[in-house]
Protein backbone atom coordinates (compact mmCIF):
# COMPACT_ATOMS: atom_id res chain seq x y z
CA UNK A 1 -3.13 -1.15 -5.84
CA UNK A 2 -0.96 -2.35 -8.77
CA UNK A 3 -3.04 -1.98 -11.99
CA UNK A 4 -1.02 -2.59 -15.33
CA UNK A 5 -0.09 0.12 -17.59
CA UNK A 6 1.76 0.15 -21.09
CA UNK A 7 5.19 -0.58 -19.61
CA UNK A 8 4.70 -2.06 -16.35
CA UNK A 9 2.63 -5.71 -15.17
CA UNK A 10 -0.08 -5.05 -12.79
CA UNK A 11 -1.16 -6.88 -9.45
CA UNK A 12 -2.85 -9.79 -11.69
CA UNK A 13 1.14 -10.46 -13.53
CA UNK A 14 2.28 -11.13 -10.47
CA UNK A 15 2.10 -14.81 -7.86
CA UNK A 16 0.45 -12.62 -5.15
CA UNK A 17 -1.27 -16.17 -3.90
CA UNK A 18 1.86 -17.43 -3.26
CA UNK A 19 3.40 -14.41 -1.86
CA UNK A 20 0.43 -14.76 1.10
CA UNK A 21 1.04 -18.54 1.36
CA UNK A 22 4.77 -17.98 1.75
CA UNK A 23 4.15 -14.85 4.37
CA UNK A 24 1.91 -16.87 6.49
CA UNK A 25 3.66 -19.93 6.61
CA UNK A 26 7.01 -18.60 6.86
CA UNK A 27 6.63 -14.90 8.60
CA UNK A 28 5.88 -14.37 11.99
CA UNK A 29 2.02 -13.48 12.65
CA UNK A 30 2.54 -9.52 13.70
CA UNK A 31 4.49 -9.10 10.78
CA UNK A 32 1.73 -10.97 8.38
CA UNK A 33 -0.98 -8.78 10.31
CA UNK A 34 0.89 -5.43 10.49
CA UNK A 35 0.96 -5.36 6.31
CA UNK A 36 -2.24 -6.56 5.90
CA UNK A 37 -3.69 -4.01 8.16
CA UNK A 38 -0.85 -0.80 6.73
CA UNK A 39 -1.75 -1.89 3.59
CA UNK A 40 -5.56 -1.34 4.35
CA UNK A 41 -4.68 2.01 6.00
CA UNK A 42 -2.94 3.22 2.74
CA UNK A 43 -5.57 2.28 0.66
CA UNK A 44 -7.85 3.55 2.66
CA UNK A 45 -6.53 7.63 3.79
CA UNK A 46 -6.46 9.68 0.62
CA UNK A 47 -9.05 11.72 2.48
CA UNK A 48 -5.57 12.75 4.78
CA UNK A 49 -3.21 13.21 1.79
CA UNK A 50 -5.24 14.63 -1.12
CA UNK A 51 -8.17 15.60 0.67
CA UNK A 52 -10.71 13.29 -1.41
CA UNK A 53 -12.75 10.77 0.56
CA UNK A 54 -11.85 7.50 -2.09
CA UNK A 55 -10.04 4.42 -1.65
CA UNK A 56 -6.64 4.78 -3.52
CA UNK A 57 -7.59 2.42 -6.43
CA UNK A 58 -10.71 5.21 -7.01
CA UNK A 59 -8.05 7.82 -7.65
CA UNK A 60 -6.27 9.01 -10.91
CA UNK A 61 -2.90 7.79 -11.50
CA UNK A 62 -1.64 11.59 -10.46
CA UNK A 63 -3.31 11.07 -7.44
CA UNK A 64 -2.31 8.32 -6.52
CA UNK A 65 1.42 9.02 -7.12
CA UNK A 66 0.48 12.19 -4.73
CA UNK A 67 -0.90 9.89 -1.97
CA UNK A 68 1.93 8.17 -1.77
CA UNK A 69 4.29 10.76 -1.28
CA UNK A 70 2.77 12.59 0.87
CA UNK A 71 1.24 9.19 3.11
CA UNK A 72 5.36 8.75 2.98
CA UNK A 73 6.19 12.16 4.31
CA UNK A 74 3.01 13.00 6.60
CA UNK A 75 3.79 15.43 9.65
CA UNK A 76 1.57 12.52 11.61
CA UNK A 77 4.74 10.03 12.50
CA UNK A 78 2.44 6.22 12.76
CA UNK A 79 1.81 6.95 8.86
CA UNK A 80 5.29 7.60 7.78
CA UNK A 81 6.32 4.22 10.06
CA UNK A 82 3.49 2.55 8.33
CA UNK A 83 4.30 3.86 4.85
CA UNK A 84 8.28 2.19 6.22
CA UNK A 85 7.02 -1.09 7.11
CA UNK A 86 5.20 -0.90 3.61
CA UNK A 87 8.40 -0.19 1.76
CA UNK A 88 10.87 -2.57 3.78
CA UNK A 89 8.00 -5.27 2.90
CA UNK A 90 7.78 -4.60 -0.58
């Protein structure tokens, strides 16, 4: 979901290992589950946003800035809370 580019560190810059560790030892299960599985259902509905049936790491950089808009501002309200729980996590 986080690839590098020129001016910004990617996914693999990052202590995402420990991130998990932390989340599961310190979080409460529904709120380790509930990203794990929003995070899935972002990646995984471009087909609802921009209409092409690829995971979001398949799509252009254009597209994927479109997906997440509109995932963030979707007419269907259990995205937008998703795409909320998403944000308030990152």
């Amino acid at each position: 979901m986080l690839p590098p580019g020129p001016d910004e560190i990617g996914l693999s810059h990052t202590q995402a290992r420990r991130l998990w560790r932390d989340l599961k030892r310190d979080a409460p299960a529904s709120m380790h589950y509930s990203l794990l599985l929003g995070s899935l259902i972002f990646i995984l509905t471009p087909f609802l946003t921009v209409y092409i049936p690829l995971p979001i790491f398949c799509l252009p950089r254009a597209l994927r800035d479109t997906h997440a808009l509109r995932f963030a501002t979707h007419r269907f309200y259990l995205l937008r809370h998703i795409a909320l729980g998403l944000k308030t996590m990152a």
